[in-house]
N, C-alpha and C. Protein backbone atom coordinates (compact mmCIF):
# COMPACT_ATOMS: atom_id res chain seq x y z
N UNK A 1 42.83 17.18 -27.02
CA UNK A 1 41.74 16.64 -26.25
C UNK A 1 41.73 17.36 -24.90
N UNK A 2 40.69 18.01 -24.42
CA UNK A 2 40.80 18.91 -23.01
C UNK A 2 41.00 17.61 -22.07
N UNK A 3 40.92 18.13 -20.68
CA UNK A 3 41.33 17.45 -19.70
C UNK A 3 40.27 17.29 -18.93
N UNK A 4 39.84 16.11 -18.54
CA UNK A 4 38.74 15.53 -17.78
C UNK A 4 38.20 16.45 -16.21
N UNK A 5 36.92 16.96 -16.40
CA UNK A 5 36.36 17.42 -15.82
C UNK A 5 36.85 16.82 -14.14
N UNK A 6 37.16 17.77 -13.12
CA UNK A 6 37.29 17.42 -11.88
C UNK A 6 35.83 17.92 -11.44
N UNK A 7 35.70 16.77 -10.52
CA UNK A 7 34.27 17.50 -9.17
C UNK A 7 34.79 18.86 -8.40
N UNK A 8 34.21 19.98 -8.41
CA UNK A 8 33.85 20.78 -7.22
C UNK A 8 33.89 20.02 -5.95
N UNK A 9 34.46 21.46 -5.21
CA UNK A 9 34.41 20.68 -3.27
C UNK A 9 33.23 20.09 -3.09
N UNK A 10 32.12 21.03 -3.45
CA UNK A 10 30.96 20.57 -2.95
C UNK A 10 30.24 19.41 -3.75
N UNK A 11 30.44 19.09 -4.58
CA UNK A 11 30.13 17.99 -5.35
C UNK A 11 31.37 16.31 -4.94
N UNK A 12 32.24 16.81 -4.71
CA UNK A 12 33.03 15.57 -4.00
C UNK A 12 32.45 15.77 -2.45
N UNK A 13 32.01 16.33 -1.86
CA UNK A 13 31.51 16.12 -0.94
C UNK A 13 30.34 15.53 -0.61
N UNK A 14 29.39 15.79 -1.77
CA UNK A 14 28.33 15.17 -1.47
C UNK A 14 28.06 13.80 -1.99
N UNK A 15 29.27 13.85 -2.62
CA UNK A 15 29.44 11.63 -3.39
C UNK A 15 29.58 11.13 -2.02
N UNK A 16 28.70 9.99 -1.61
CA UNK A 16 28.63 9.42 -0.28
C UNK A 16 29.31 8.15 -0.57
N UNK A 17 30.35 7.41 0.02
CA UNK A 17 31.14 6.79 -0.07
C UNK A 17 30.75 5.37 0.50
N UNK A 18 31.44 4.47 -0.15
CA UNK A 18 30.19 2.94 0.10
C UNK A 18 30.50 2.03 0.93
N UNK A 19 29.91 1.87 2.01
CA UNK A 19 30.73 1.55 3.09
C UNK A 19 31.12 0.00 3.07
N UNK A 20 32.22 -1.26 3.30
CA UNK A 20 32.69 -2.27 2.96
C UNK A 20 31.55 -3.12 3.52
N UNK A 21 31.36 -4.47 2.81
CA UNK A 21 30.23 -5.32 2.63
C UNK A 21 31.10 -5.85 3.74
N UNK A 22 30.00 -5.89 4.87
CA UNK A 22 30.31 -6.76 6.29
C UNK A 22 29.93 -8.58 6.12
N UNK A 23 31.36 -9.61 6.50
CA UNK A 23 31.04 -10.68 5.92
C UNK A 23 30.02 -11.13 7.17
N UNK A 24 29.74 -10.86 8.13
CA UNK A 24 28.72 -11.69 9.37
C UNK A 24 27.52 -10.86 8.85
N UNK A 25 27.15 -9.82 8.48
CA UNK A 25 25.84 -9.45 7.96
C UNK A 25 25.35 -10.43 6.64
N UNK A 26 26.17 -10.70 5.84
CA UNK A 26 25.52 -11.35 5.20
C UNK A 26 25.45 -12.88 5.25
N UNK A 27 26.27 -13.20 6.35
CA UNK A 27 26.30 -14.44 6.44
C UNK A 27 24.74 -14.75 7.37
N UNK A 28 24.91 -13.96 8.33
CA UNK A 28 23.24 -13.96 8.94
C UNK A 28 22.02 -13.75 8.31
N UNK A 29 22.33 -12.49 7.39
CA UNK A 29 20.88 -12.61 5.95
C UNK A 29 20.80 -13.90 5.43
N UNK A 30 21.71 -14.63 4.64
CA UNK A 30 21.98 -15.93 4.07
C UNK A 30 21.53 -16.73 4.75
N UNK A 31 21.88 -16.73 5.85
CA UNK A 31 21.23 -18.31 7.24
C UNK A 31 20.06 -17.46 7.00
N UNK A 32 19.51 -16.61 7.59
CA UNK A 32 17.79 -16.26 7.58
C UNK A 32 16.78 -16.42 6.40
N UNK A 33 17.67 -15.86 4.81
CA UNK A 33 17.19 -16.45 4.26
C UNK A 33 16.91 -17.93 3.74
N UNK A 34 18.09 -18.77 3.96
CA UNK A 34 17.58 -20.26 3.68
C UNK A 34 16.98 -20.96 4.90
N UNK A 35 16.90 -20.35 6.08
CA UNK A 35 15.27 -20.49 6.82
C UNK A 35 14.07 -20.42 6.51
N UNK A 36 13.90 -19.16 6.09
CA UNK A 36 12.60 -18.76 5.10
C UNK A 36 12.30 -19.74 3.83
N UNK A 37 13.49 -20.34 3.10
CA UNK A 37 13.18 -21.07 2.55
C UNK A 37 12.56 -22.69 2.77
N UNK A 38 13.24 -22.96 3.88
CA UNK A 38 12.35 -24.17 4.16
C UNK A 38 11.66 -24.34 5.08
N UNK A 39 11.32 -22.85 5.35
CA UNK A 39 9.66 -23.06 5.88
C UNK A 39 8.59 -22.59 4.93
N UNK A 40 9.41 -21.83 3.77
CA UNK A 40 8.39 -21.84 2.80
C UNK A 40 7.96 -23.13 2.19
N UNK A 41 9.21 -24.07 1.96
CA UNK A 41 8.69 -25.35 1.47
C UNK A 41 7.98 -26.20 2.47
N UNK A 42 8.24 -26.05 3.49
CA UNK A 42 6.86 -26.82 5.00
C UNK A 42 6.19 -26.25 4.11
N UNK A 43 5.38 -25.12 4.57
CA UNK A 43 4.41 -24.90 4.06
C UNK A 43 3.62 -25.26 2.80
N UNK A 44 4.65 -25.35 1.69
CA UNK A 44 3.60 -25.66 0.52
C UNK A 44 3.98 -27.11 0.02
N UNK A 45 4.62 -27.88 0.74
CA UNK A 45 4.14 -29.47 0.61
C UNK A 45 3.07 -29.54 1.82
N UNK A 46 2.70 -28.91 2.44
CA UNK A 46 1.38 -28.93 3.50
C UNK A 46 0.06 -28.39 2.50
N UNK A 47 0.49 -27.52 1.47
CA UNK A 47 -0.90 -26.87 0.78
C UNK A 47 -1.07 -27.89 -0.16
N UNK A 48 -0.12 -28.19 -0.94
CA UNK A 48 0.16 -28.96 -2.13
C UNK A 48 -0.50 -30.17 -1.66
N UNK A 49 -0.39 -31.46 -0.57
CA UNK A 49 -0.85 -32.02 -0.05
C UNK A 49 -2.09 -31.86 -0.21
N UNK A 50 -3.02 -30.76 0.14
CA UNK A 50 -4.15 -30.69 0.37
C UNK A 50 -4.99 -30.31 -0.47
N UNK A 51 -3.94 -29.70 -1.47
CA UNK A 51 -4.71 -29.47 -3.04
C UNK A 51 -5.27 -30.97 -3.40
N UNK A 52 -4.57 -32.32 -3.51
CA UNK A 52 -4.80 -33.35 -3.93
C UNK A 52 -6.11 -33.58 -2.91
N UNK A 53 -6.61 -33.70 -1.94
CA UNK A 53 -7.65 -34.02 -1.05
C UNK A 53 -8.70 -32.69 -1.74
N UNK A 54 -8.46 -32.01 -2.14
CA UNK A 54 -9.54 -30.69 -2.68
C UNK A 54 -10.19 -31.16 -4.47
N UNK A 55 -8.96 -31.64 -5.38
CA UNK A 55 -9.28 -31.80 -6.36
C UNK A 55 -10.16 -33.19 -6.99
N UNK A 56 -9.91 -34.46 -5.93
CA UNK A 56 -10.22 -35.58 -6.54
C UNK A 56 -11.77 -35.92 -6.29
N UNK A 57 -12.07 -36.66 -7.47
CA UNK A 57 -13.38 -37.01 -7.10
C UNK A 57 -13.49 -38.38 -6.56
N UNK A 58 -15.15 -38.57 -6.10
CA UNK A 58 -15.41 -39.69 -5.45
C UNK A 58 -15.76 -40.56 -6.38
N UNK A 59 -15.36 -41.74 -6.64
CA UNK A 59 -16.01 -42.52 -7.37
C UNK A 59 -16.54 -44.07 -7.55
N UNK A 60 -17.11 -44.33 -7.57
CA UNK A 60 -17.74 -45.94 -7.08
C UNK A 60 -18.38 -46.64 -7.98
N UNK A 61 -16.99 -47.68 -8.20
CA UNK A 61 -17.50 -48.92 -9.09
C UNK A 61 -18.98 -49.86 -9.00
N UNK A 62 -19.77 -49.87 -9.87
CA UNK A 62 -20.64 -50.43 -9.71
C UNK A 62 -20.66 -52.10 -10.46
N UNK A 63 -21.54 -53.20 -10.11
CA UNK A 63 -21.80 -54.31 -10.42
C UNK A 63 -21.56 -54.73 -12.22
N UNK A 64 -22.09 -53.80 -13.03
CA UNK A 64 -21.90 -54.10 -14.41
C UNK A 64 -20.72 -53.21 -15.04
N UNK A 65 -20.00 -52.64 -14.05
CA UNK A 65 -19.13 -52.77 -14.51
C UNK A 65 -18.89 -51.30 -15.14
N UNK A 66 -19.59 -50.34 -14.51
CA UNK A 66 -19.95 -48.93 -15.08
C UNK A 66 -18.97 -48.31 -14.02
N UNK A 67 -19.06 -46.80 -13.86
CA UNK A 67 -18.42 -45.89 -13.11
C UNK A 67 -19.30 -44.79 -12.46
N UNK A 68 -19.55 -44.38 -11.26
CA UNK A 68 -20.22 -43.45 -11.21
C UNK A 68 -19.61 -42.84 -10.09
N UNK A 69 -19.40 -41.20 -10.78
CA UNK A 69 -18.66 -40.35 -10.25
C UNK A 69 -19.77 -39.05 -9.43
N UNK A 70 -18.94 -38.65 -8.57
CA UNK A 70 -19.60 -37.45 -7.97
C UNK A 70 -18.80 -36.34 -8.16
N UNK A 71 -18.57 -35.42 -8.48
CA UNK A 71 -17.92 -34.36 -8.55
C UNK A 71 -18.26 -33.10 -7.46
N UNK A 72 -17.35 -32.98 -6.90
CA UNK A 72 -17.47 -31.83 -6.00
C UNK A 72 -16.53 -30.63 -5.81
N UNK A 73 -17.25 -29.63 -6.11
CA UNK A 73 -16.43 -28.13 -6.51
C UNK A 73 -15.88 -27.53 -4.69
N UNK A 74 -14.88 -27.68 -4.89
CA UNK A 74 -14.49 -27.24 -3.48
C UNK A 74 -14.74 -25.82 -3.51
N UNK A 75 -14.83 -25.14 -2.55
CA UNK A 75 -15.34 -24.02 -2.13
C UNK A 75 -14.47 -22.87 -2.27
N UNK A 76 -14.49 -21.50 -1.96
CA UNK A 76 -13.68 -20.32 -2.63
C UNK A 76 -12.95 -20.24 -1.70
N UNK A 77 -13.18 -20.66 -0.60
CA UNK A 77 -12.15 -20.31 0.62
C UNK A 77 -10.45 -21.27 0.51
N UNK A 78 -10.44 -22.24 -0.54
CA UNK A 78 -9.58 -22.85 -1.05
C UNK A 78 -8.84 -22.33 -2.03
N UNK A 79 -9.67 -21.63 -2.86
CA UNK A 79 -8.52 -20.89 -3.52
C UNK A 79 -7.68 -19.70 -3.05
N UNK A 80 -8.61 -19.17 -2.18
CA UNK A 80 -7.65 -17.86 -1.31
C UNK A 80 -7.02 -18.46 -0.42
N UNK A 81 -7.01 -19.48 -0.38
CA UNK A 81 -6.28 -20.09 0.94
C UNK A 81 -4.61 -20.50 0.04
N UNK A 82 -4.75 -20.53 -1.17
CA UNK A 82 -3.58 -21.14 -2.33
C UNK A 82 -3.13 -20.02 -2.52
N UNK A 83 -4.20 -18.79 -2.69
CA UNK A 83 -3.34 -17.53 -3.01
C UNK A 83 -2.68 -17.07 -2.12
N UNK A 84 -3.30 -16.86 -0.68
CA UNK A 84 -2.69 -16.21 0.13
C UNK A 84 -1.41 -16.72 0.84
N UNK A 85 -1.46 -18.42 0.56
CA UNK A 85 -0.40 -19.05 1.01
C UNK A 85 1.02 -18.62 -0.09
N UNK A 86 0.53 -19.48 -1.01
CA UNK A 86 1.54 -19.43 -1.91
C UNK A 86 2.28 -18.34 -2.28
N UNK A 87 0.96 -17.17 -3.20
CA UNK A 87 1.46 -16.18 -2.96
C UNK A 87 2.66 -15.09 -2.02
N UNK A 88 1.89 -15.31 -0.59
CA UNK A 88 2.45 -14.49 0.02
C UNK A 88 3.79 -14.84 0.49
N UNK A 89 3.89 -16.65 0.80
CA UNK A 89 5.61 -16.94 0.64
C UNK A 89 6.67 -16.51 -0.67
N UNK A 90 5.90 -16.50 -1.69
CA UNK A 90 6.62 -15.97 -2.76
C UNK A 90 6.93 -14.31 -2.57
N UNK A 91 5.93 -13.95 -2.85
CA UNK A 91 6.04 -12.68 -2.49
C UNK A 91 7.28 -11.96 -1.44
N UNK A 92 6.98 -12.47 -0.33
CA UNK A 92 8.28 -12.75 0.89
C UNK A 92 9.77 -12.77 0.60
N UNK A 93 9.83 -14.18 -0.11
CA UNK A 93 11.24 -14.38 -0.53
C UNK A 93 11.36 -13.62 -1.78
N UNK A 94 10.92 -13.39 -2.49
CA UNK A 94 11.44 -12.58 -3.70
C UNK A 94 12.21 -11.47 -2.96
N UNK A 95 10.89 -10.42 -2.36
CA UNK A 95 11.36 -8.69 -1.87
C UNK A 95 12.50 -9.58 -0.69
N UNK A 96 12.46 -10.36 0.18
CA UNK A 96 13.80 -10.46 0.83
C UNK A 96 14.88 -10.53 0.34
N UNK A 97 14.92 -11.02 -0.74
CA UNK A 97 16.18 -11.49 -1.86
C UNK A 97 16.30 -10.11 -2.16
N UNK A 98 15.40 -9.04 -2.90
CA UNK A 98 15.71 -7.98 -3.52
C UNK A 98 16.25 -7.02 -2.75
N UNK A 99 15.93 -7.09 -1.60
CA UNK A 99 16.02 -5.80 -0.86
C UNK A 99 16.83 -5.84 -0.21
N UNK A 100 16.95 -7.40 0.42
CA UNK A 100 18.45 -7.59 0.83
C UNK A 100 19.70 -7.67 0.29
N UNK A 101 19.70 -7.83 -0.93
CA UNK A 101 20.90 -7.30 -2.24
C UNK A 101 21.36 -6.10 -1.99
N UNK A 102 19.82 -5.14 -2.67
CA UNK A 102 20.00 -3.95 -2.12
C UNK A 102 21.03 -3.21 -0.93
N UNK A 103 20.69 -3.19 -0.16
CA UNK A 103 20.97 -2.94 1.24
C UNK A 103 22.66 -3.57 1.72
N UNK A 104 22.82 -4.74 1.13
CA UNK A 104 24.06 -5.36 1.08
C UNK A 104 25.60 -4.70 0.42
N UNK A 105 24.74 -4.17 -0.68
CA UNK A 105 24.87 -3.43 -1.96
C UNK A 105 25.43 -2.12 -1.49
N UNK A 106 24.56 -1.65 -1.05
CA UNK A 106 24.83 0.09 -0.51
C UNK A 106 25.29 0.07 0.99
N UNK A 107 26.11 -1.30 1.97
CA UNK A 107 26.71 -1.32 3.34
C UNK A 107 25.41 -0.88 4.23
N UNK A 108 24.19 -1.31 3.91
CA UNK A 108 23.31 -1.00 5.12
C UNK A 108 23.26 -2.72 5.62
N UNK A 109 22.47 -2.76 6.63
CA UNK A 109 22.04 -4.52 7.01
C UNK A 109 21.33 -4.90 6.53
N UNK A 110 21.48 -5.80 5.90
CA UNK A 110 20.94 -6.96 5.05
C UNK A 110 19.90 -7.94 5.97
N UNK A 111 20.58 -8.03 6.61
CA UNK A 111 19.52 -8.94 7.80
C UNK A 111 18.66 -8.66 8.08
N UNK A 112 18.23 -7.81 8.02
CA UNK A 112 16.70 -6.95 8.85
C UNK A 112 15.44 -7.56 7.55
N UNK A 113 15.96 -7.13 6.08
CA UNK A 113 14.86 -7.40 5.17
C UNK A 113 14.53 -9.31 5.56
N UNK A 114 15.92 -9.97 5.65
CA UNK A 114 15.07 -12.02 5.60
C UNK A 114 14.90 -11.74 7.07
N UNK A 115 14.59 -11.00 7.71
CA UNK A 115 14.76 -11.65 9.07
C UNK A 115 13.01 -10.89 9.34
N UNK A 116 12.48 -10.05 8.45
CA UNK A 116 11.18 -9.50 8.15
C UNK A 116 10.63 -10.26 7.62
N UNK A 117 11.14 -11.11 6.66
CA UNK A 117 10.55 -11.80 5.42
C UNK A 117 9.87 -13.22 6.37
N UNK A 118 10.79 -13.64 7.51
CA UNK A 118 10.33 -14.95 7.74
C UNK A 118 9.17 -15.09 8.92
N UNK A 119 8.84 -14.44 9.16
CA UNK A 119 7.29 -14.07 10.23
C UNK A 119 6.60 -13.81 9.10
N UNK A 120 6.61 -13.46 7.80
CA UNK A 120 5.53 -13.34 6.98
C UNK A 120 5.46 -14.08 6.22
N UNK A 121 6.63 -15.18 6.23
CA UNK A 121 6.53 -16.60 5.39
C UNK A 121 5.43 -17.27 6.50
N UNK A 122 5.90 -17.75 7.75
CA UNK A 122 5.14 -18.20 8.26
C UNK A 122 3.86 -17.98 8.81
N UNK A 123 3.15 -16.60 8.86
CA UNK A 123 2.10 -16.29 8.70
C UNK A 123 1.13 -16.45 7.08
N UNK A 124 1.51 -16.17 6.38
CA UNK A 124 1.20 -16.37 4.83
C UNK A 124 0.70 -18.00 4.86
N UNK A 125 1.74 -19.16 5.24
CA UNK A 125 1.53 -20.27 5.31
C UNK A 125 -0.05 -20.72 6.21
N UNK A 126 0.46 -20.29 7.43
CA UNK A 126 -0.78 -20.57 8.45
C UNK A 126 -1.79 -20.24 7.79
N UNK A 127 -1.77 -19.04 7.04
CA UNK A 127 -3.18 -18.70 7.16
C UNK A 127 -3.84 -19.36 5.61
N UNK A 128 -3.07 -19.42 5.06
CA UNK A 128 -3.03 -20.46 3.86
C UNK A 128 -3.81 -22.11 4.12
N UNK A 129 -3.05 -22.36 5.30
CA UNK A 129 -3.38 -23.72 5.75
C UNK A 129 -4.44 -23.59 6.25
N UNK A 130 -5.24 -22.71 6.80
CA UNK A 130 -6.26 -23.00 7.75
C UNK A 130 -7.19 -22.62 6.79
N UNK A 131 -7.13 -21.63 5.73
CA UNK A 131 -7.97 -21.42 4.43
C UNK A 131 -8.35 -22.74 3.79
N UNK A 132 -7.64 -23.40 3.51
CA UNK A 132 -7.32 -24.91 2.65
C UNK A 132 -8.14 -25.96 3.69
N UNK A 133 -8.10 -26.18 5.22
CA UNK A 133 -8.36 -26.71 5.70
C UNK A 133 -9.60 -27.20 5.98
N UNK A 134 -10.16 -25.51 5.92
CA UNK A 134 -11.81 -25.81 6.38
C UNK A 134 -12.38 -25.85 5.01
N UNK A 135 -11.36 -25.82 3.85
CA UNK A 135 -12.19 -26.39 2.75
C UNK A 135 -12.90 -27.95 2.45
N UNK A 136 -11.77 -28.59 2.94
CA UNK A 136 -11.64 -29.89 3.03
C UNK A 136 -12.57 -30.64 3.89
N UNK A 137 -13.58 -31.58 3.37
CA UNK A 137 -14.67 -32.24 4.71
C UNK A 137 -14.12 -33.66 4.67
């Protein structure tokens, strides 16, 4: 059986070596990310909330005993207001989770991706909420 191929200088040189997983970097990604997380959940028990005020109808019992309903189609600015909310907190924490693995992974800072992620949780939300809001009369 021959004998296992060695790297060239220049090929062991250019293997870049992985630098040790710093425990306060990820302990600060970790706190930032379970920030992001419960302001993602503010946020969507605030949308979720308001889905129920968007979906129900009006309805008013009458004398014999009948039902008469009104139905009212809430407006489009409610559903982009669900997408852009929901969405975009998801969106957020996923790539923070991924990228901060990443990065954790290969000794870069981890912190920078949740600590990006959570100004765009809370923007995503706002603008979510105020979409949802002026749906609502």
């Amino acid at each position: 059986m021959p004998a296992p191929l060695r790297p060239s200088g220049v090929e062991a040189a250019a293997a870049p070596e992985r630098k040790p997983l710093a425990r306060r970097d990820i302990a600060l990604a970790a706190g930032l990310y379970l920030l992001g997380v419960v302001a993602a959940f503010g946020w969507a028990y605030d949308l979720f909330a308001k889905l129920f005020d968007l979906v129900h109808n009006r309805c008013t019992a009458k004398k014999d005993f009948s039902v008469q309903c009104i139905v009212i189609r809430p407006p489009a600015s409610a559903l982009w207001g669900l997408l852009i909310g929901g969405g975009g907190m998801f969106l957020a924490l996923v790539g923070a989770m991924v990228l901060a693995s990443v990065a954790a992974m290969t000794g870069r800072r981890a912190w920078i991706w949740t600590a990006i992620a959570l100004p765009v949780i809370v923007v995503a939300g706002g603008a979510g909420h105020v979409l949802v809001a002026t749906a609502i009369s």
